[in-house]
C-alpha atoms as a PDB file:
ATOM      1  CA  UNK A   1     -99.219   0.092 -13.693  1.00  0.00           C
ATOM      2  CA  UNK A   2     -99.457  -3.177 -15.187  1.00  0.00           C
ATOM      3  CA  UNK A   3     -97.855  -6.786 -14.473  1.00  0.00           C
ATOM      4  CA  UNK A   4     -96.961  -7.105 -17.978  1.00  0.00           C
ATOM      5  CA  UNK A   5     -92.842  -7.691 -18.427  1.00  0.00           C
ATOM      6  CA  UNK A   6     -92.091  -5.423 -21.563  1.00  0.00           C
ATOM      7  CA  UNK A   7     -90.998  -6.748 -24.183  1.00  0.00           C
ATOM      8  CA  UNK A   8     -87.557  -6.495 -25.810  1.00  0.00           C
ATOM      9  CA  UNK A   9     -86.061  -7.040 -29.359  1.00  0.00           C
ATOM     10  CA  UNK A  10     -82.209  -8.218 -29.447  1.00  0.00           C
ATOM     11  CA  UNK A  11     -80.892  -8.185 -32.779  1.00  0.00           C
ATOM     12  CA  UNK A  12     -78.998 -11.353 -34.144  1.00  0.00           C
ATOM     13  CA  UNK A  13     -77.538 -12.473 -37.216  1.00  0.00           C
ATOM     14  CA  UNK A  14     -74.798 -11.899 -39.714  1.00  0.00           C
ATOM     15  CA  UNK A  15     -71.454 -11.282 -37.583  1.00  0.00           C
ATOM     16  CA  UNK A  16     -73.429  -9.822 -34.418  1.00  0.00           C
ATOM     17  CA  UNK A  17     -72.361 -11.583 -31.302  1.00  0.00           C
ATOM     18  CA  UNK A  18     -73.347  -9.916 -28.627  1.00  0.00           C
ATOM     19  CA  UNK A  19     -77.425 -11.135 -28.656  1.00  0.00           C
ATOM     20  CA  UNK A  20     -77.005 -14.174 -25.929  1.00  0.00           C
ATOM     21  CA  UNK A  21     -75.501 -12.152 -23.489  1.00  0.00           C
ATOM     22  CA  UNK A  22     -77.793  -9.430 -24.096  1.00  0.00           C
ATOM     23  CA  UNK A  23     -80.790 -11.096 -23.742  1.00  0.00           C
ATOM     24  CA  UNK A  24     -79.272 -12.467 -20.630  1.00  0.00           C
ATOM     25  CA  UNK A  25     -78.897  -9.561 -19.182  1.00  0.00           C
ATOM     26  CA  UNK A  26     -82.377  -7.384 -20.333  1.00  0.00           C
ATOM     27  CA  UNK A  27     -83.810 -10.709 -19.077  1.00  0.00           C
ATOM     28  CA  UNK A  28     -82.283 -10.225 -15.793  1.00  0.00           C
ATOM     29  CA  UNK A  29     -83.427  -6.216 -15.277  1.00  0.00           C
ATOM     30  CA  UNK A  30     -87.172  -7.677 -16.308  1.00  0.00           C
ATOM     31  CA  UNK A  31     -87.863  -7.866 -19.425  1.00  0.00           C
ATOM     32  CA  UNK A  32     -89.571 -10.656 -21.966  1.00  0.00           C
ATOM     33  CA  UNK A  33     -86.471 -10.448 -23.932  1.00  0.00           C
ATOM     34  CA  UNK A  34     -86.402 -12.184 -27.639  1.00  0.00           C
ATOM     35  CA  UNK A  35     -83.236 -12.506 -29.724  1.00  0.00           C
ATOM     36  CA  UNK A  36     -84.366 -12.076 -33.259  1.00  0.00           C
ATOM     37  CA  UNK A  37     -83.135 -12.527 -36.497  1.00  0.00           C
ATOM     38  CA  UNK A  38     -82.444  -9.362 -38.904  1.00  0.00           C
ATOM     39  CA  UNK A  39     -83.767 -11.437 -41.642  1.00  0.00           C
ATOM     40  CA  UNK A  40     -86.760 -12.396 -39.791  1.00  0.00           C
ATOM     41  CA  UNK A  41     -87.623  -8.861 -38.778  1.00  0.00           C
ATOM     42  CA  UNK A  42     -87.678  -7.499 -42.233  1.00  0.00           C
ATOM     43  CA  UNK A  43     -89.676 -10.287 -43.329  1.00  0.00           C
ATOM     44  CA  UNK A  44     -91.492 -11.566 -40.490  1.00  0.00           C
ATOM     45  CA  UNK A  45     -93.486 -14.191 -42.632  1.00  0.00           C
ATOM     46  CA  UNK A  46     -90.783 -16.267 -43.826  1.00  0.00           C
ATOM     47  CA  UNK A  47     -89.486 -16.583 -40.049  1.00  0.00           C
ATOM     48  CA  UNK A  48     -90.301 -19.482 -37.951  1.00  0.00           C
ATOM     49  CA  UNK A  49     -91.558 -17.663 -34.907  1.00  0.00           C
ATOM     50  CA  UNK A  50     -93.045 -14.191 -36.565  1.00  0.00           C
ATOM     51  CA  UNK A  51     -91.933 -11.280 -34.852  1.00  0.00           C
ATOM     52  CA  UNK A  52     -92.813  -7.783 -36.217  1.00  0.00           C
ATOM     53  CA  UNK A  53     -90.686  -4.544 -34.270  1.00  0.00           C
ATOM     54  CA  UNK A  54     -94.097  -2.717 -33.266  1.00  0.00           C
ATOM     55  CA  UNK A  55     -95.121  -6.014 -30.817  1.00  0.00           C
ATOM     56  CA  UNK A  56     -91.804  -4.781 -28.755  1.00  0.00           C
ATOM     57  CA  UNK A  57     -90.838  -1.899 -25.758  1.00  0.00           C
ATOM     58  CA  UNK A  58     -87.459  -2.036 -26.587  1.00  0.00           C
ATOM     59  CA  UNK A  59     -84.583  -2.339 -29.731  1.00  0.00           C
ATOM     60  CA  UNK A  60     -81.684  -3.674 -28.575  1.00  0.00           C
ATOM     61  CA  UNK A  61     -78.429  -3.338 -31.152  1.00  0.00           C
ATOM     62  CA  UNK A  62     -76.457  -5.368 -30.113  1.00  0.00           C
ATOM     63  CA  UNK A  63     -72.405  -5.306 -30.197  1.00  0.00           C
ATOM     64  CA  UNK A  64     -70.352  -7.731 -32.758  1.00  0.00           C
ATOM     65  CA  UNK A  65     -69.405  -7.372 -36.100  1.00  0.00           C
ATOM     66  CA  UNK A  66     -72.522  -7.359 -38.332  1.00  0.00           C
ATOM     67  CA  UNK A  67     -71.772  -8.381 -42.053  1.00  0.00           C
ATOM     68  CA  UNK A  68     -68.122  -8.741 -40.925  1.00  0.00           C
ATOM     69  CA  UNK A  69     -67.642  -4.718 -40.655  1.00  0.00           C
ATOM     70  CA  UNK A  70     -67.223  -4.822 -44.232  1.00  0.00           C
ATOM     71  CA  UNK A  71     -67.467  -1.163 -46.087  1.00  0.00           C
ATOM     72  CA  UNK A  72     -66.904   0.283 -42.052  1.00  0.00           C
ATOM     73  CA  UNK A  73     -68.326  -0.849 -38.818  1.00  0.00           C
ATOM     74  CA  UNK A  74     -72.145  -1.122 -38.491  1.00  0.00           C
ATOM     75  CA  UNK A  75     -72.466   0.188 -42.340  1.00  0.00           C
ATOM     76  CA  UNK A  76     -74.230  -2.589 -43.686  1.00  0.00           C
ATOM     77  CA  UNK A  77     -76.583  -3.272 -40.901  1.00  0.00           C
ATOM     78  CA  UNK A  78     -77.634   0.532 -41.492  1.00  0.00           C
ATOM     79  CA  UNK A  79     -78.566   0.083 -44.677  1.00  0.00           C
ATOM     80  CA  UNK A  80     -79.927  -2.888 -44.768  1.00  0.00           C
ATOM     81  CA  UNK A  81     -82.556  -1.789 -41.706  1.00  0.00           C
ATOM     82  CA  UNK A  82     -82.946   1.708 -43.023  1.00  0.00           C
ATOM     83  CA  UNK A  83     -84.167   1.218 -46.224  1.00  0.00           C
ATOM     84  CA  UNK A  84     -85.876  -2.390 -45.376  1.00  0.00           C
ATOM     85  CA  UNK A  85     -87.443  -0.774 -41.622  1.00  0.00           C
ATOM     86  CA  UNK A  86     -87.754   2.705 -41.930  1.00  0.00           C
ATOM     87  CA  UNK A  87     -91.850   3.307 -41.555  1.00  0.00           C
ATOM     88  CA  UNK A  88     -91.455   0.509 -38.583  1.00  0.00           C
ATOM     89  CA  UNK A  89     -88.689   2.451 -36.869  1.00  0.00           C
ATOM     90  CA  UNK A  90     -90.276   6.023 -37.015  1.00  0.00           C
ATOM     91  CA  UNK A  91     -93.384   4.525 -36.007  1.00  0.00           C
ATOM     92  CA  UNK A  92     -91.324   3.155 -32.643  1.00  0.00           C
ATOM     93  CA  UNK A  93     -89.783   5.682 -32.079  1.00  0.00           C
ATOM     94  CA  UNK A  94     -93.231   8.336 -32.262  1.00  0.00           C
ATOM     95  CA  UNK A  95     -94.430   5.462 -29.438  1.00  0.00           C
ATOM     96  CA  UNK A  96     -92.294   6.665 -26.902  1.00  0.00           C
ATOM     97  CA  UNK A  97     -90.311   3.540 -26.785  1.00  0.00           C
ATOM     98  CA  UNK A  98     -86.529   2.582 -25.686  1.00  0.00           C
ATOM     99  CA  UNK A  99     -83.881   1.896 -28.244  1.00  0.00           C
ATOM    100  CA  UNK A 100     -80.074   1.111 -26.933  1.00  0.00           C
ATOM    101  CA  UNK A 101     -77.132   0.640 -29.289  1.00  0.00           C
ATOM    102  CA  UNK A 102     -73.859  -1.064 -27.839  1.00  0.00           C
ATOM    103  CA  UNK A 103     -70.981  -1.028 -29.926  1.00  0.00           C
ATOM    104  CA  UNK A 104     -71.996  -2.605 -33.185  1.00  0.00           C
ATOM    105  CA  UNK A 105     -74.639  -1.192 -32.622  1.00  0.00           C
ATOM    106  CA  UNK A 106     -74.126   2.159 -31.941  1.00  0.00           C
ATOM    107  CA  UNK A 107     -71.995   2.244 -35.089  1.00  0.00           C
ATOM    108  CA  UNK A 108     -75.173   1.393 -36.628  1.00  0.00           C
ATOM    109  CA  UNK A 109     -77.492   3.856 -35.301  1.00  0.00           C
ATOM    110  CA  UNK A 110     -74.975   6.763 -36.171  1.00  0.00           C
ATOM    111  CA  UNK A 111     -74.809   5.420 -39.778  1.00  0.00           C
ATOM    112  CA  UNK A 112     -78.614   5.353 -39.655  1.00  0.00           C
ATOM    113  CA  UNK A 113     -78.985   8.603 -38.220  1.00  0.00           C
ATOM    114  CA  UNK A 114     -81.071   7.446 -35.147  1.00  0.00           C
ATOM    115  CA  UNK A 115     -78.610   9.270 -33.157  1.00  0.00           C
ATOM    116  CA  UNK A 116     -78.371  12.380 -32.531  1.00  0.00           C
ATOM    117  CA  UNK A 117     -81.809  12.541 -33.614  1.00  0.00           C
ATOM    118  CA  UNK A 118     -81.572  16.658 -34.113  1.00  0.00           C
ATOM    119  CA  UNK A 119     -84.717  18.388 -34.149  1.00  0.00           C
ATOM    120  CA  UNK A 120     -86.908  14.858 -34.400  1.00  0.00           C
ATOM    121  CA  UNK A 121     -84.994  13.796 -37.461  1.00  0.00           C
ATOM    122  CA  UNK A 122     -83.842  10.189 -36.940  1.00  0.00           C
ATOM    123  CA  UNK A 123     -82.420   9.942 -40.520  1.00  0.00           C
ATOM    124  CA  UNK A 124     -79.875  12.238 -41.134  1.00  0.00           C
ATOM    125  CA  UNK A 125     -75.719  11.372 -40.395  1.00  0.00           C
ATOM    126  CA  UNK A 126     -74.492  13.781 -38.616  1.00  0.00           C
ATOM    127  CA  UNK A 127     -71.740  12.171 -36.285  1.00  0.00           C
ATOM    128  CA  UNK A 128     -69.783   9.115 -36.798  1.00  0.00           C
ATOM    129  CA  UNK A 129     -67.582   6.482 -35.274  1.00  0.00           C
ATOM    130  CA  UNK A 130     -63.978   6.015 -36.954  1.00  0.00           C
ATOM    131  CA  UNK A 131     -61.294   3.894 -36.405  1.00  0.00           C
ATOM    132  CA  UNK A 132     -59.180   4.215 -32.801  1.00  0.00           C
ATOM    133  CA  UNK A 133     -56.472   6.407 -33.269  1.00  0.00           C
ATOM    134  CA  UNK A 134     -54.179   3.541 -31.338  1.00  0.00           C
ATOM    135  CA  UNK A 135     -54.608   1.724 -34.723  1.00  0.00           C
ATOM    136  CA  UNK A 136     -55.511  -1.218 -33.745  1.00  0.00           C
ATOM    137  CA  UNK A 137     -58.486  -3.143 -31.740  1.00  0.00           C
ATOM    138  CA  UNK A 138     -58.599  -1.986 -27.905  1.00  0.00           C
ATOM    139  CA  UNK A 139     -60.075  -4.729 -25.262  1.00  0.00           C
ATOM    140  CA  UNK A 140     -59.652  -3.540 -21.828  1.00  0.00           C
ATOM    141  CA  UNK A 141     -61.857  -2.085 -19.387  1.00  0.00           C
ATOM    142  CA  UNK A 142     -62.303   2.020 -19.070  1.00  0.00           C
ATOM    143  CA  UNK A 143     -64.064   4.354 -16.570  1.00  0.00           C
ATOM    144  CA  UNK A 144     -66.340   7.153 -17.310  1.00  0.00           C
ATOM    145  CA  UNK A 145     -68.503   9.906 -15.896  1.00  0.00           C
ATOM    146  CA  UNK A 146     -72.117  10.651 -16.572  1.00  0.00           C
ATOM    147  CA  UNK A 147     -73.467  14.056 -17.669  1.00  0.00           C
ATOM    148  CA  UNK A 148     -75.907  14.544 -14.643  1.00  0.00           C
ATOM    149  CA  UNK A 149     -77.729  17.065 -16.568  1.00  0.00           C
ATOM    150  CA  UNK A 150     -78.371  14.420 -19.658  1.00  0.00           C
ATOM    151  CA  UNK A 151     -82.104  13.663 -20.383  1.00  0.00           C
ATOM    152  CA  UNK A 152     -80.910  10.032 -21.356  1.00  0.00           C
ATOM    153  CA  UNK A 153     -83.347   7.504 -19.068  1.00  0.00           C
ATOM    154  CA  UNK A 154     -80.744   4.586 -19.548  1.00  0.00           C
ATOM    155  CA  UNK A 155     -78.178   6.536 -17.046  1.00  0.00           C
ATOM    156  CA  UNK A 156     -80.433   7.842 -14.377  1.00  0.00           C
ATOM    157  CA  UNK A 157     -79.021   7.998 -10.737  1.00  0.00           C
ATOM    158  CA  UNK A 158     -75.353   7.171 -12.138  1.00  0.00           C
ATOM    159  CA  UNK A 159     -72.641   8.937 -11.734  1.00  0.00           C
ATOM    160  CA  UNK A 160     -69.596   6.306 -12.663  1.00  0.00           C
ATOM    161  CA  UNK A 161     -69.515   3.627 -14.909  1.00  0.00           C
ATOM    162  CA  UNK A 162     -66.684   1.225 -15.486  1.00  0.00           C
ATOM    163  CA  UNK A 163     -67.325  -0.985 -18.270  1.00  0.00           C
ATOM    164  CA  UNK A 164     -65.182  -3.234 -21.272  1.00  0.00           C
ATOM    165  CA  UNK A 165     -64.984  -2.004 -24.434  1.00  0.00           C
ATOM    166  CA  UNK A 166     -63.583  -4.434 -27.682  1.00  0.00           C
ATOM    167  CA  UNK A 167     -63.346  -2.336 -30.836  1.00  0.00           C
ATOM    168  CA  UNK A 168     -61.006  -1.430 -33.352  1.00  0.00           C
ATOM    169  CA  UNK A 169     -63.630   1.739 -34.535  1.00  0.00           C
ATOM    170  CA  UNK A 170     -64.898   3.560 -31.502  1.00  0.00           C
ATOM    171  CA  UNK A 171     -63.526   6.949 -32.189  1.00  0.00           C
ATOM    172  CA  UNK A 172     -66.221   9.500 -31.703  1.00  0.00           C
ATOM    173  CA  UNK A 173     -66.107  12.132 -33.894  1.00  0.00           C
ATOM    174  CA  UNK A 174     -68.380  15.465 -35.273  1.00  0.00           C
ATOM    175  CA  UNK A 175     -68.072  18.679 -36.899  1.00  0.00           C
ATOM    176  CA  UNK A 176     -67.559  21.376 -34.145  1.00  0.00           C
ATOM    177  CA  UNK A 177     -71.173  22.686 -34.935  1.00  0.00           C
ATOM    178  CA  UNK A 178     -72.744  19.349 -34.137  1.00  0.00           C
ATOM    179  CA  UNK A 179     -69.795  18.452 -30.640  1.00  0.00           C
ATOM    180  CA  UNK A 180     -71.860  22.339 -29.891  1.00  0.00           C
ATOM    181  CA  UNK A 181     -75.453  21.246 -30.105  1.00  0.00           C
ATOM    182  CA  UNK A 182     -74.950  17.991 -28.666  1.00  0.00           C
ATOM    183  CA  UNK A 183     -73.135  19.878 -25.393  1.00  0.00           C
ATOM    184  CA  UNK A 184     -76.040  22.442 -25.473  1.00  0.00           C
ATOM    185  CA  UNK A 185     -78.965  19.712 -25.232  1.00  0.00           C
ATOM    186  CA  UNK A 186     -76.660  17.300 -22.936  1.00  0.00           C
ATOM    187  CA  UNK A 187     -77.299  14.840 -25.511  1.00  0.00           C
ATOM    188  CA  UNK A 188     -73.719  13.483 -24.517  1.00  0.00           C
ATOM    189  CA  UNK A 189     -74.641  10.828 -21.853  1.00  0.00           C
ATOM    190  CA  UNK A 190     -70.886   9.214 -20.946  1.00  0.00           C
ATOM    191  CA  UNK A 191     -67.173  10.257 -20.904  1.00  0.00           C
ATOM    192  CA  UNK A 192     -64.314   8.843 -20.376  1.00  0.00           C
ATOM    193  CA  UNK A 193     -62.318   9.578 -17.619  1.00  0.00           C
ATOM    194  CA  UNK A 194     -58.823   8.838 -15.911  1.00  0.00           C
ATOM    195  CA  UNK A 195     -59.246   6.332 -12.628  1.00  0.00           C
ATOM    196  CA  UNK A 196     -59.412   9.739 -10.640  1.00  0.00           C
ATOM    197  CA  UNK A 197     -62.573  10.443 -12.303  1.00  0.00           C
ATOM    198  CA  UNK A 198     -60.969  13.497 -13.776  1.00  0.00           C
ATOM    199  CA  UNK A 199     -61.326  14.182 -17.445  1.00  0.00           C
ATOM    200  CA  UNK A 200     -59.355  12.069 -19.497  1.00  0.00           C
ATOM    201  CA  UNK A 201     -58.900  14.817 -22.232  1.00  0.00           C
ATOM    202  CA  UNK A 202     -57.661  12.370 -24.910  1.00  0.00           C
ATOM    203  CA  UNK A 203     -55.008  10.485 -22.526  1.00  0.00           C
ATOM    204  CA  UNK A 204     -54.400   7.249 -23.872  1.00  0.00           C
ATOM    205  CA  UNK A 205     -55.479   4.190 -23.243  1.00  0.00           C
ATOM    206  CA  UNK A 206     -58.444   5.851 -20.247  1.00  0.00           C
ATOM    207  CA  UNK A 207     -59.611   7.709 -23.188  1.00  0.00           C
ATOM    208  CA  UNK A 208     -59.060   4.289 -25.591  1.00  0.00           C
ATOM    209  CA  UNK A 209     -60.198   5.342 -28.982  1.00  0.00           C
ATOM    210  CA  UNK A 210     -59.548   9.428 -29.079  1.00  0.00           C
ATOM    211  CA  UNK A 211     -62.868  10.143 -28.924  1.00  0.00           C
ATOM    212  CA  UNK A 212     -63.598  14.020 -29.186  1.00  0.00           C
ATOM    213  CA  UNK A 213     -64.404  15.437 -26.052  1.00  0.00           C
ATOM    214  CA  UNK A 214     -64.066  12.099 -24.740  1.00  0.00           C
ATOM    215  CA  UNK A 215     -67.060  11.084 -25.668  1.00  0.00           C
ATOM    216  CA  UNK A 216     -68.112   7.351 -25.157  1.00  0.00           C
ATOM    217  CA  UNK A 217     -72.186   7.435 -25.405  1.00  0.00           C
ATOM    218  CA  UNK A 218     -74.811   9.686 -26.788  1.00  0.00           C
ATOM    219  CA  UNK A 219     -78.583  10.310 -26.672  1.00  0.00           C
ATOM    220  CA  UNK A 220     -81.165  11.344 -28.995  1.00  0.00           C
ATOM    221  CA  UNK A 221     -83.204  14.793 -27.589  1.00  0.00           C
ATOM    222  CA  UNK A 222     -85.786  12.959 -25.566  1.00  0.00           C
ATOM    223  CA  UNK A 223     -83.254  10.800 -23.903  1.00  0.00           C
ATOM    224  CA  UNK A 224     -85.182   7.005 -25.382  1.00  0.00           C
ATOM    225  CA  UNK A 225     -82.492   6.442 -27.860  1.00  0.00           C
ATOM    226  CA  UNK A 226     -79.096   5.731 -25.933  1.00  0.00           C
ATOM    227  CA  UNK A 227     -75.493   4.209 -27.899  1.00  0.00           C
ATOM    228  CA  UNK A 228     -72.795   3.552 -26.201  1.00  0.00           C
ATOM    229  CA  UNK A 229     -69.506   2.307 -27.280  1.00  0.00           C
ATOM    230  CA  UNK A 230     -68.726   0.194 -23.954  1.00  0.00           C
ATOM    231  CA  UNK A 231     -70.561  -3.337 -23.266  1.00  0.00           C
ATOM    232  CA  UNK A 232     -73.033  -2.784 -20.077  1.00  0.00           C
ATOM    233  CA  UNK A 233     -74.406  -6.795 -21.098  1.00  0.00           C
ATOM    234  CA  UNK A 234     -70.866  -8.066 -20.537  1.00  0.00           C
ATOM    235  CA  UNK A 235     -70.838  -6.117 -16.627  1.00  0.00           C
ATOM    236  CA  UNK A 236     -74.317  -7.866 -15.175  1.00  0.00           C
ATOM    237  CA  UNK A 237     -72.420  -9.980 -12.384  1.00  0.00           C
ATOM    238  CA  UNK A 238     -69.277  -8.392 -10.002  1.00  0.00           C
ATOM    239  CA  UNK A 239     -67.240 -11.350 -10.816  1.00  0.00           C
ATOM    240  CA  UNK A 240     -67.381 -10.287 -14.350  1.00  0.00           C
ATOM    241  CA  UNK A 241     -64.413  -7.719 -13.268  1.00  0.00           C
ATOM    242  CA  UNK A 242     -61.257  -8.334 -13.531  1.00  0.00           C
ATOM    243  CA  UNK A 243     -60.189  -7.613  -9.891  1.00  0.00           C
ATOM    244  CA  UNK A 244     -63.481  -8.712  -8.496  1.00  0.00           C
ATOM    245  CA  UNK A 245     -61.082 -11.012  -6.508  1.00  0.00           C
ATOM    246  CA  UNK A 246     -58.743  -7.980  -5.312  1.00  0.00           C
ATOM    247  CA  UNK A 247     -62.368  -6.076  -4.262  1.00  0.00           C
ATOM    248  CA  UNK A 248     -63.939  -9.362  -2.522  1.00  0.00           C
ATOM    249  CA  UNK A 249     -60.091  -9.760  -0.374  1.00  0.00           C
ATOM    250  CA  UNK A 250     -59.861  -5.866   0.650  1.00  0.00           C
ATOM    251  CA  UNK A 251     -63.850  -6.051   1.695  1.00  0.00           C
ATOM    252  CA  UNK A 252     -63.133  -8.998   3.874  1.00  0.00           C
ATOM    253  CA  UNK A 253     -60.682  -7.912   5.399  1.00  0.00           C
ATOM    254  CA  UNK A 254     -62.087  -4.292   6.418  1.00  0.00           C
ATOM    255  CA  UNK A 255     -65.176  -6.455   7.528  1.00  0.00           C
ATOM    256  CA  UNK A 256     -67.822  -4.854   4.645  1.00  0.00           C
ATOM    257  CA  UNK A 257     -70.221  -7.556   3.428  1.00  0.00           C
ATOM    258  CA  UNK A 258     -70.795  -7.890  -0.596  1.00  0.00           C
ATOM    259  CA  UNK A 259     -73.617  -4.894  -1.376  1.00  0.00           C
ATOM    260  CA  UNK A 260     -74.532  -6.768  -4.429  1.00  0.00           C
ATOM    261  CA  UNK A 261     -73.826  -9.048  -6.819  1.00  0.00           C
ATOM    262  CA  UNK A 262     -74.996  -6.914  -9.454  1.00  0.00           C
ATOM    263  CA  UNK A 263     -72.573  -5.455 -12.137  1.00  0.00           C
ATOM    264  CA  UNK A 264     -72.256  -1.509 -12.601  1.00  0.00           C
ATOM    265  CA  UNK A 265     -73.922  -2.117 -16.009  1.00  0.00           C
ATOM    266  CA  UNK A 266     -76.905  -3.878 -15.136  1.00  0.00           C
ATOM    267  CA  UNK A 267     -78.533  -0.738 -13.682  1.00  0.00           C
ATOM    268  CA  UNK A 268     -78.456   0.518 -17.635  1.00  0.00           C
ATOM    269  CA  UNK A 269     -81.020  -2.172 -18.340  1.00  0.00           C
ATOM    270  CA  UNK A 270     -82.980  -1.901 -15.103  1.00  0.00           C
ATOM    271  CA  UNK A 271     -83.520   1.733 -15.838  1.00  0.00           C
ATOM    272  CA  UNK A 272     -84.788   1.669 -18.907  1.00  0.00           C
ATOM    273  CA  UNK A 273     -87.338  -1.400 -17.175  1.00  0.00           C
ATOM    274  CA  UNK A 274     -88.069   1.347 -14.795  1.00  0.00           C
ATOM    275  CA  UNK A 275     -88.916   3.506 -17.098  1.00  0.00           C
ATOM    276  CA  UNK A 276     -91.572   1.811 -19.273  1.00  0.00           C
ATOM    277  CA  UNK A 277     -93.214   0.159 -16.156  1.00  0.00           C
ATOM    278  CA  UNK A 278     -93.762   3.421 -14.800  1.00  0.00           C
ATOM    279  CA  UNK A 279     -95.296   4.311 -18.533  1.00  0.00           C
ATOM    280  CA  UNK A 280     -97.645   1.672 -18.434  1.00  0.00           C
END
């Protein structure tokens, strides 16, 4: 084991919005976390501070609104990285290193076809991400269930997640061959559920963007490659909730000191820190 913080890559640039926090919150799991420039890391030279994917543990997309969602959510930033990045981002991956999409960016990766990564084949569409069948953009916060059986690294020793979601195109959705092979190698990582932890089964708003199955994150095969529609970054600090007040009161008063002051979605971050310090 080495001393060495691994490094991660946060994506910024062009509509995405998500990079500070992040950063902020890789940074506080362990990492040697860099936002960097999309622009920059297709053509490190012309950057100010070079940066080149393959000196990096970890991708982070981040979530926002690259290029303004224009042609569909995450769209552009797929093509743009897939045709500019492709040789960089199979040799990553063949590294055995981490990549997380949130959001933005998990509307990316599917466009990319990084996810579900069939077979070893990061480059073919095979699932996609449409527009919430509420019509309109959903902020709010939602619960969900992990697939104990999932290979996905990001989600080990979880069993509940609550977490915000802001999106107006979150709606998971596959042929019924593909929803079938993802089931079958538990590449589906997080559901929604109602606040019984029951399955939400489409109920609206638990399940917020009629996501088939209720599906809110997915993994590649070897469980490295993790996107997830819900913001972990924006959950790194209990008074991030919105009844963190309500939980503080009723611990008080049942005399229970504060655990931590972690947020549910820091562990997502830690793990994956875990993970490629016990690599090294």
């Amino acid at each position: 084991m080495t001393n060495t913080k691994p490094r991660a890559l946060v994506l910024t640039g062009y509509g995405l919005n998500c990079d500070l926090e992040t950063q902020y919150a890789l940074t506080l799991a362990g990492f040697e976390a860099h936002r960097v420039h999309i622009s920059e890391l297709i053509n490190p030279e012309v950057g100010k501070n070079s940066q080149e994917l393959k000196d990096f543990q970890l991708l982070a997309f981040d979530g926002g609104f690259s290029w303004g969602d224009d042609h569909g959510a995450g769209v552009l930033l797929a093509t743009r990285l897939k045709y500019k990045l492709k040789s960089d981002l199979e040799e990553f991956i063949s590294a055995g290193k981490l990549i997380i999409g949130i959001c933005n960016g998990f509307q990316a990766m599917v466009n990319m076809g990084l996810l579900p990564g069939f077979d070893g084949h990061y480059d073919s569409r095979e699932v996609a991400l449409l527009a919430n069948d509420c019509g309109n953009f959903r902020d709010d916060w939602v619960k969900m269930r992990v697939n104990p059986e999932s290979p996905c690294i990001f989600i080990r020793g979880i069993q509940f997640l609550e977490l915000p979601i802001r999106h107006g195109e979150g709606k998971f959705f596959a042929p019924s061959g593909v929803l079938a092979k993802l089931q079958k190698n538990n590449q589906t990582t997080l559901f929604y559920t109602l606040p019984s932890g029951e399955p939400a089964q489409g109920h609206f708003p638990d399940n917020p963007n009629g996501s088939l199955l209720d599906i809110a994150g997915i993994c590649d095969p070897s469980g490295r490659i993790f996107g997830l529609m819900p913001h972990p970054e924006a959950f790194h600090h209990f008074t991030q909730h919105p009844n963190w007040t309500l939980h503080k009161e009723i611990r008080e008063r049942e005399g229970r000191e504060l655990e931590t002051e972690e947020g549910a979605g820091l562990m997502i971050f830690k793990n994956a820190f875990e993970y490629l310090q016990e690599k090294n």
